[in-house]
PDB file of N, CA and C in Angstrom:
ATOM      1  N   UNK A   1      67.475   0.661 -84.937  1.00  0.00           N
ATOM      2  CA  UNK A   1      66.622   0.431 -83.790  1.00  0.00           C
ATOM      3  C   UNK A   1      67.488  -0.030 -82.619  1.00  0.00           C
ATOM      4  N   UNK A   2      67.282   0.533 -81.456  1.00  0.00           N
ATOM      5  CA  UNK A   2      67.914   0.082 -80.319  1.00  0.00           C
ATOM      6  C   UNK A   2      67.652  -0.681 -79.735  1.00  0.00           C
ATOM      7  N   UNK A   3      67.927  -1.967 -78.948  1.00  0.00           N
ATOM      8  CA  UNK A   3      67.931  -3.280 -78.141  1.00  0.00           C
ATOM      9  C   UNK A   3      67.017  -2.176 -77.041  1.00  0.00           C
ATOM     10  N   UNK A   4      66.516  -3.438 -76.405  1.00  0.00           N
ATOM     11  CA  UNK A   4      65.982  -3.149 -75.292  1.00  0.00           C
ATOM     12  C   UNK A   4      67.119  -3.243 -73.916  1.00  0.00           C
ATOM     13  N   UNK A   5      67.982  -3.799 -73.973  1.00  0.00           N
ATOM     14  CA  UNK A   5      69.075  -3.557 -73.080  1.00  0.00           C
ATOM     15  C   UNK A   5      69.837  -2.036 -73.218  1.00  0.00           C
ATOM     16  N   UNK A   6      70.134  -1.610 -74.707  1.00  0.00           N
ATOM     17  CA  UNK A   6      70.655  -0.361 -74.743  1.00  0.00           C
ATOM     18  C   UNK A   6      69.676   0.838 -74.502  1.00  0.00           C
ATOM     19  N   UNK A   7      68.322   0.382 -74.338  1.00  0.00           N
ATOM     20  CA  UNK A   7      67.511   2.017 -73.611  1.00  0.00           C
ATOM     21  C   UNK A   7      67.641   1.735 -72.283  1.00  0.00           C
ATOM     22  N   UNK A   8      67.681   0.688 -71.827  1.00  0.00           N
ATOM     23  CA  UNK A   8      67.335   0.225 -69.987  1.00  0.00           C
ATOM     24  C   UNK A   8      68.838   0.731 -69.703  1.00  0.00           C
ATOM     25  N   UNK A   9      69.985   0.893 -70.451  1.00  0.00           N
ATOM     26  CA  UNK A   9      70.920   1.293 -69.730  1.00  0.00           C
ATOM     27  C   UNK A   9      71.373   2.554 -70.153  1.00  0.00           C
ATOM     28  N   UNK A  10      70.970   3.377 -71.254  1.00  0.00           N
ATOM     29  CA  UNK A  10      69.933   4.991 -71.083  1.00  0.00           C
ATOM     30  C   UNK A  10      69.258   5.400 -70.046  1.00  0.00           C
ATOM     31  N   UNK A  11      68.214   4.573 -69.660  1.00  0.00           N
ATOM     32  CA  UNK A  11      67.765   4.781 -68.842  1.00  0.00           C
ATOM     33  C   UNK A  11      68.214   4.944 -67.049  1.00  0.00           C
ATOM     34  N   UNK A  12      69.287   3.929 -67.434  1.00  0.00           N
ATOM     35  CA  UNK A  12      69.710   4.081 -65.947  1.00  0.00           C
ATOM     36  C   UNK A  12      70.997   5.194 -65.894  1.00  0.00           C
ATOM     37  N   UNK A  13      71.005   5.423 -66.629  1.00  0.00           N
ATOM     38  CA  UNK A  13      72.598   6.763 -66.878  1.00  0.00           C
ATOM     39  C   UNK A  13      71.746   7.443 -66.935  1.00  0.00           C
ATOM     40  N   UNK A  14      70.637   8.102 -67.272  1.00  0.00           N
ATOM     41  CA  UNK A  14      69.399   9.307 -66.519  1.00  0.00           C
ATOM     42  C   UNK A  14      68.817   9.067 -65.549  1.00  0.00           C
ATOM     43  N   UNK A  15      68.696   8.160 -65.035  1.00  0.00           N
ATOM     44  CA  UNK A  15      68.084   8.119 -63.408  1.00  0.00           C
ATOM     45  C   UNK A  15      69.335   8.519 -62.658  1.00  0.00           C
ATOM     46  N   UNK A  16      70.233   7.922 -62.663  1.00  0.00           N
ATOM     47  CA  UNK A  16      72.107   8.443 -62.103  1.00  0.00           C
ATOM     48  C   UNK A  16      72.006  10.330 -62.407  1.00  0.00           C
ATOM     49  N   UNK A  17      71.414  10.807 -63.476  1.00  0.00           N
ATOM     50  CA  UNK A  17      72.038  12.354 -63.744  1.00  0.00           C
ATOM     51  C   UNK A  17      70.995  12.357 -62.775  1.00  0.00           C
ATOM     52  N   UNK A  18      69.297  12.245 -62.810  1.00  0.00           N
ATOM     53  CA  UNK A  18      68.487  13.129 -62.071  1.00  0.00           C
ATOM     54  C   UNK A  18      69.150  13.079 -60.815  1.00  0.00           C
ATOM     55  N   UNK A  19      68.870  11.859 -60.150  1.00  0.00           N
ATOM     56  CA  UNK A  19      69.653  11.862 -58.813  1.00  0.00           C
ATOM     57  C   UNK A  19      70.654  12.937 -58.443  1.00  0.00           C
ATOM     58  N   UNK A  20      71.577  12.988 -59.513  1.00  0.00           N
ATOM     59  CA  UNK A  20      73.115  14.304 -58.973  1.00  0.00           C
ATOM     60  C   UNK A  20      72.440  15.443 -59.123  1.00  0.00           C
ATOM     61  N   UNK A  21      71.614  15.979 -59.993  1.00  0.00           N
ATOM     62  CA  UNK A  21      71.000  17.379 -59.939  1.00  0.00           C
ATOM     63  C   UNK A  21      69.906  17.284 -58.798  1.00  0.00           C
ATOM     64  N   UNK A  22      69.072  16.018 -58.386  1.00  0.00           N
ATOM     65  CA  UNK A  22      68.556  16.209 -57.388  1.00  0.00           C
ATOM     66  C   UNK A  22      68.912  16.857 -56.158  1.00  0.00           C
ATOM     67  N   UNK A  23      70.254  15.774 -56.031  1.00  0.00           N
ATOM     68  CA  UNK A  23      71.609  16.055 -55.394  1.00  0.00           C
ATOM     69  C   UNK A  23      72.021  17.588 -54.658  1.00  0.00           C
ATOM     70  N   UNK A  24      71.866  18.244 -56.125  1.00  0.00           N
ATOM     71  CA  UNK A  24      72.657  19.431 -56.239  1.00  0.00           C
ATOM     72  C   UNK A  24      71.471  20.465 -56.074  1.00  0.00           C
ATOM     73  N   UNK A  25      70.515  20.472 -56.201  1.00  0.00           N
ATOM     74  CA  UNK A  25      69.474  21.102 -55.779  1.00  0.00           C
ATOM     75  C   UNK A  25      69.000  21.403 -54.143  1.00  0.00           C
ATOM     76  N   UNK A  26      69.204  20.468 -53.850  1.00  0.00           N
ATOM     77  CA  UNK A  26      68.743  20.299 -52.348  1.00  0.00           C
ATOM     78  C   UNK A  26      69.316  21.188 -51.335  1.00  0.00           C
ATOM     79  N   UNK A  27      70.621  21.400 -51.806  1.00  0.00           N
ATOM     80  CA  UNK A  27      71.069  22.379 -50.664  1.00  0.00           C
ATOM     81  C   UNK A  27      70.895  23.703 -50.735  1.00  0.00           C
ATOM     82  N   UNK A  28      70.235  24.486 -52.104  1.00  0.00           N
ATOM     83  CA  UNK A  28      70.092  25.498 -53.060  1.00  0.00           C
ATOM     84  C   UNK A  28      69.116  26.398 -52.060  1.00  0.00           C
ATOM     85  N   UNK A  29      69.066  27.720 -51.524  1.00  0.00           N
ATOM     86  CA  UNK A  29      67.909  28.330 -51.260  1.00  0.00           C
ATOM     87  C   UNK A  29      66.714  28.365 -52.691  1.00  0.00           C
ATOM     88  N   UNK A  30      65.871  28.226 -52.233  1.00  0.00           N
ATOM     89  CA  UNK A  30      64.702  28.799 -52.935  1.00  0.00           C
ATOM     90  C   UNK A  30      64.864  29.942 -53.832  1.00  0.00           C
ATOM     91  N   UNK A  31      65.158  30.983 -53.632  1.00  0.00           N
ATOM     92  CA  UNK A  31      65.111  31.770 -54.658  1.00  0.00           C
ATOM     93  C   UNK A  31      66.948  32.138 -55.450  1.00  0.00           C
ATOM     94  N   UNK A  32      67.753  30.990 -55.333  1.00  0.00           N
ATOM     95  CA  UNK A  32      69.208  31.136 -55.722  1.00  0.00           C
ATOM     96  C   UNK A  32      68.539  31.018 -56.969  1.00  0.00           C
ATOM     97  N   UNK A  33      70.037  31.775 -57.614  1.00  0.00           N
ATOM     98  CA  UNK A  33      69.450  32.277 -59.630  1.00  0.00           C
ATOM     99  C   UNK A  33      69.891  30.616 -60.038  1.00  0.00           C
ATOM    100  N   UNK A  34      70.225  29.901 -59.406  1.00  0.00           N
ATOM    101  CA  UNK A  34      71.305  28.522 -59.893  1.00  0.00           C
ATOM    102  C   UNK A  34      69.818  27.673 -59.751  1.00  0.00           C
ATOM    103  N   UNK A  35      68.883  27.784 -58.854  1.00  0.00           N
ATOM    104  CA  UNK A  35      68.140  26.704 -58.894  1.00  0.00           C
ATOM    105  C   UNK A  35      67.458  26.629 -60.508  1.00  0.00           C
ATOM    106  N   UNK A  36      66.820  27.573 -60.976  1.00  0.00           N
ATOM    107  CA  UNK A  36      66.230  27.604 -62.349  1.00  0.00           C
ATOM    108  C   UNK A  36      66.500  26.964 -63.406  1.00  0.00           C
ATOM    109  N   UNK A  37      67.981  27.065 -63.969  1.00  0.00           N
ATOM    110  CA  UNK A  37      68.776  26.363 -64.831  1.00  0.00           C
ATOM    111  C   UNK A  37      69.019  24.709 -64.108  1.00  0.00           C
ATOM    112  N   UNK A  38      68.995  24.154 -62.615  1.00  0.00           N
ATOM    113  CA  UNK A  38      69.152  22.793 -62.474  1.00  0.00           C
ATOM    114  C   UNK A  38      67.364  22.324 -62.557  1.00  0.00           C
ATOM    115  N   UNK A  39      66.660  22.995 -62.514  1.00  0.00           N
ATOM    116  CA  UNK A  39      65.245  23.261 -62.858  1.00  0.00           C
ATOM    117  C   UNK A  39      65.101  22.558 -63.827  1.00  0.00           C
ATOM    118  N   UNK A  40      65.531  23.378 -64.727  1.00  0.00           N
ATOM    119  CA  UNK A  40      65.283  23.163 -66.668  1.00  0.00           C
ATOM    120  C   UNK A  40      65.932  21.710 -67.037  1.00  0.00           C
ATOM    121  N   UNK A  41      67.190  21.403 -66.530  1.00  0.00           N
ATOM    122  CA  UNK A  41      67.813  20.574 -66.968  1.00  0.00           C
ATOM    123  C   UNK A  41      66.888  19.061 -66.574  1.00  0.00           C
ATOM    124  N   UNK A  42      66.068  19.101 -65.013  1.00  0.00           N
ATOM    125  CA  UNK A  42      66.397  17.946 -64.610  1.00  0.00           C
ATOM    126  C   UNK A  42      64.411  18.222 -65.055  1.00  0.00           C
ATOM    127  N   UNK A  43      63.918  18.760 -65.346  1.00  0.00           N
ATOM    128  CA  UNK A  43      62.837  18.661 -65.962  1.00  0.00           C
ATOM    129  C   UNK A  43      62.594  18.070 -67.935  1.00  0.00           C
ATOM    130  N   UNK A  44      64.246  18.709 -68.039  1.00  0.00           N
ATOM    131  CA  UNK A  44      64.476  17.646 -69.530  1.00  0.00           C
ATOM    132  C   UNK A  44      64.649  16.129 -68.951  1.00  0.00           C
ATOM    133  N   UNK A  45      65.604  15.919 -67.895  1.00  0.00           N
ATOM    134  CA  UNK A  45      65.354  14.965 -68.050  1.00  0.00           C
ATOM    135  C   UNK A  45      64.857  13.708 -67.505  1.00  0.00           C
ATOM    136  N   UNK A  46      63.839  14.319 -66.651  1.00  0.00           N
ATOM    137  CA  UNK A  46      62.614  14.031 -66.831  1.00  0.00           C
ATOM    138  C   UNK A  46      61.773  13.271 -67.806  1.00  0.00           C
ATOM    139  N   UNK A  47      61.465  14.140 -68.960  1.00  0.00           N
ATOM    140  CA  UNK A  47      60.875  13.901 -69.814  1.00  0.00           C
ATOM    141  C   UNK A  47      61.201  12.782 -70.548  1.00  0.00           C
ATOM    142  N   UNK A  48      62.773  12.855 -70.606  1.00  0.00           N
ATOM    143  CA  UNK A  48      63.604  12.034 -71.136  1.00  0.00           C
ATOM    144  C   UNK A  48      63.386  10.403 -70.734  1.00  0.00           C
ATOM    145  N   UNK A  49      63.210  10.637 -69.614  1.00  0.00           N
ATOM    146  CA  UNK A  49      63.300   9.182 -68.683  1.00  0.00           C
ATOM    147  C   UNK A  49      61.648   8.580 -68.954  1.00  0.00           C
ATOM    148  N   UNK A  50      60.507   9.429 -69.639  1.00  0.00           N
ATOM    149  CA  UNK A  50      59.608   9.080 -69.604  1.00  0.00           C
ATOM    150  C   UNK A  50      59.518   8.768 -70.749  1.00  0.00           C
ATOM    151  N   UNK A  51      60.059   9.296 -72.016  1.00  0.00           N
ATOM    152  CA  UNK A  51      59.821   8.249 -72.774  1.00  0.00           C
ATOM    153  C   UNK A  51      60.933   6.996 -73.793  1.00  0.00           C
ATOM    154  N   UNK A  52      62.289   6.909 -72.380  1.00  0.00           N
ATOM    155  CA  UNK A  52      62.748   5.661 -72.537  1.00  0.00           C
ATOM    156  C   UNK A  52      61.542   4.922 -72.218  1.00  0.00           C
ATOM    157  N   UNK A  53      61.085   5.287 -70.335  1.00  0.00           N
ATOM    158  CA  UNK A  53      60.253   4.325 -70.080  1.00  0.00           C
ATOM    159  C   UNK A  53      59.081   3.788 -71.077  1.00  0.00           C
ATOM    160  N   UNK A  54      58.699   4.681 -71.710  1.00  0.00           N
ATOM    161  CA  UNK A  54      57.155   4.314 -72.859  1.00  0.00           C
ATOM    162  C   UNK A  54      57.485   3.829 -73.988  1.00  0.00           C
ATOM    163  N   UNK A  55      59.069   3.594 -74.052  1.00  0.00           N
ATOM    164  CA  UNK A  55      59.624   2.882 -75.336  1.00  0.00           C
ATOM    165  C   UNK A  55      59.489   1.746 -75.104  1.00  0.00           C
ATOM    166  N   UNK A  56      60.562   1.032 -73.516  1.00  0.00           N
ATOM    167  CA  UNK A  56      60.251  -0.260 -73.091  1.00  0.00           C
ATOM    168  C   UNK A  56      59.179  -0.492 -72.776  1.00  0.00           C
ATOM    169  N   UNK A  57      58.055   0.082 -72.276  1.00  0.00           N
ATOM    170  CA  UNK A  57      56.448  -0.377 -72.034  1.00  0.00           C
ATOM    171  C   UNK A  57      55.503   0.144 -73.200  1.00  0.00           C
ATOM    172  N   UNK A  58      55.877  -0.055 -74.546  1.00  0.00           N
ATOM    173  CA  UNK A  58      55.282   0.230 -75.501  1.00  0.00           C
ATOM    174  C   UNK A  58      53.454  -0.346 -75.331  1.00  0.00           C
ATOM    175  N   UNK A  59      52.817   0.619 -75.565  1.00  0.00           N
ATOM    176  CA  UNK A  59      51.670  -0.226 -75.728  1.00  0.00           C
ATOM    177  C   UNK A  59      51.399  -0.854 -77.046  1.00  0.00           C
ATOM    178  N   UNK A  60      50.394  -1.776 -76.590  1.00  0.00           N
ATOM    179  CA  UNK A  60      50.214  -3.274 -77.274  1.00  0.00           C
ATOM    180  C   UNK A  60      48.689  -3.104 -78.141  1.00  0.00           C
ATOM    181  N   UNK A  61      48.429  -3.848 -79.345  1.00  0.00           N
ATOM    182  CA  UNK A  61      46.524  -3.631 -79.087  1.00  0.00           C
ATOM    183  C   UNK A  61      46.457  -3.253 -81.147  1.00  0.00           C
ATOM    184  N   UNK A  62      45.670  -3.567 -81.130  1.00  0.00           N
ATOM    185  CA  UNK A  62      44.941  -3.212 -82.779  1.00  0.00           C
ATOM    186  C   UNK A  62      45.228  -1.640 -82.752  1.00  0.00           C
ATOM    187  N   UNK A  63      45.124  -0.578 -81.876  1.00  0.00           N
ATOM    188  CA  UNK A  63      45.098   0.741 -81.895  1.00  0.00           C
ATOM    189  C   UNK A  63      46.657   1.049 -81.938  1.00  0.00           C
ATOM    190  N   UNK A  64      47.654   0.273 -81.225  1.00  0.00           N
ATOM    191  CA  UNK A  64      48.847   0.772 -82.013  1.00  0.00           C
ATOM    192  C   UNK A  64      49.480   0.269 -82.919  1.00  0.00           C
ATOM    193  N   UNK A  65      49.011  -0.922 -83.648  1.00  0.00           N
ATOM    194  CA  UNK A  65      49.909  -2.121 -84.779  1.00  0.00           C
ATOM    195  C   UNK A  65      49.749  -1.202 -85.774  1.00  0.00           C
TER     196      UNK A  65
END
């Protein structure tokens, strides 16, 4: 099981990647073949970042014990 310090700093080494593919997106025309693949990636991680976040904000309650 991982500390709650070692996902929060997971977490912040994926907020750092989205940012650079954000980054790297921005200057991209619209229909460049390159946007798709920084697409995919920063939509993984995405996902990724959502459920560090739902790890550290675990919900609480008789419905998840």
């Amino acid at each position: 099981m991982r500390t709650a310090n070692q996902i929060q700093s997971k977490l912040n080494e994926l907020t750092i990647q989205r940012r650079s593919l954000e980054t790297r997106l921005a200057p991209l025309p619209q229909d460049s073949p390159q946007r798709a693949g920084l697409n995919a990636q920063l939509t993984r991680l995405e996902d990724m970042i959502l459920m560090l976040e739902w790890v550290l904000d675990a919900p609480t309650g008789k419905y998840h014990a």
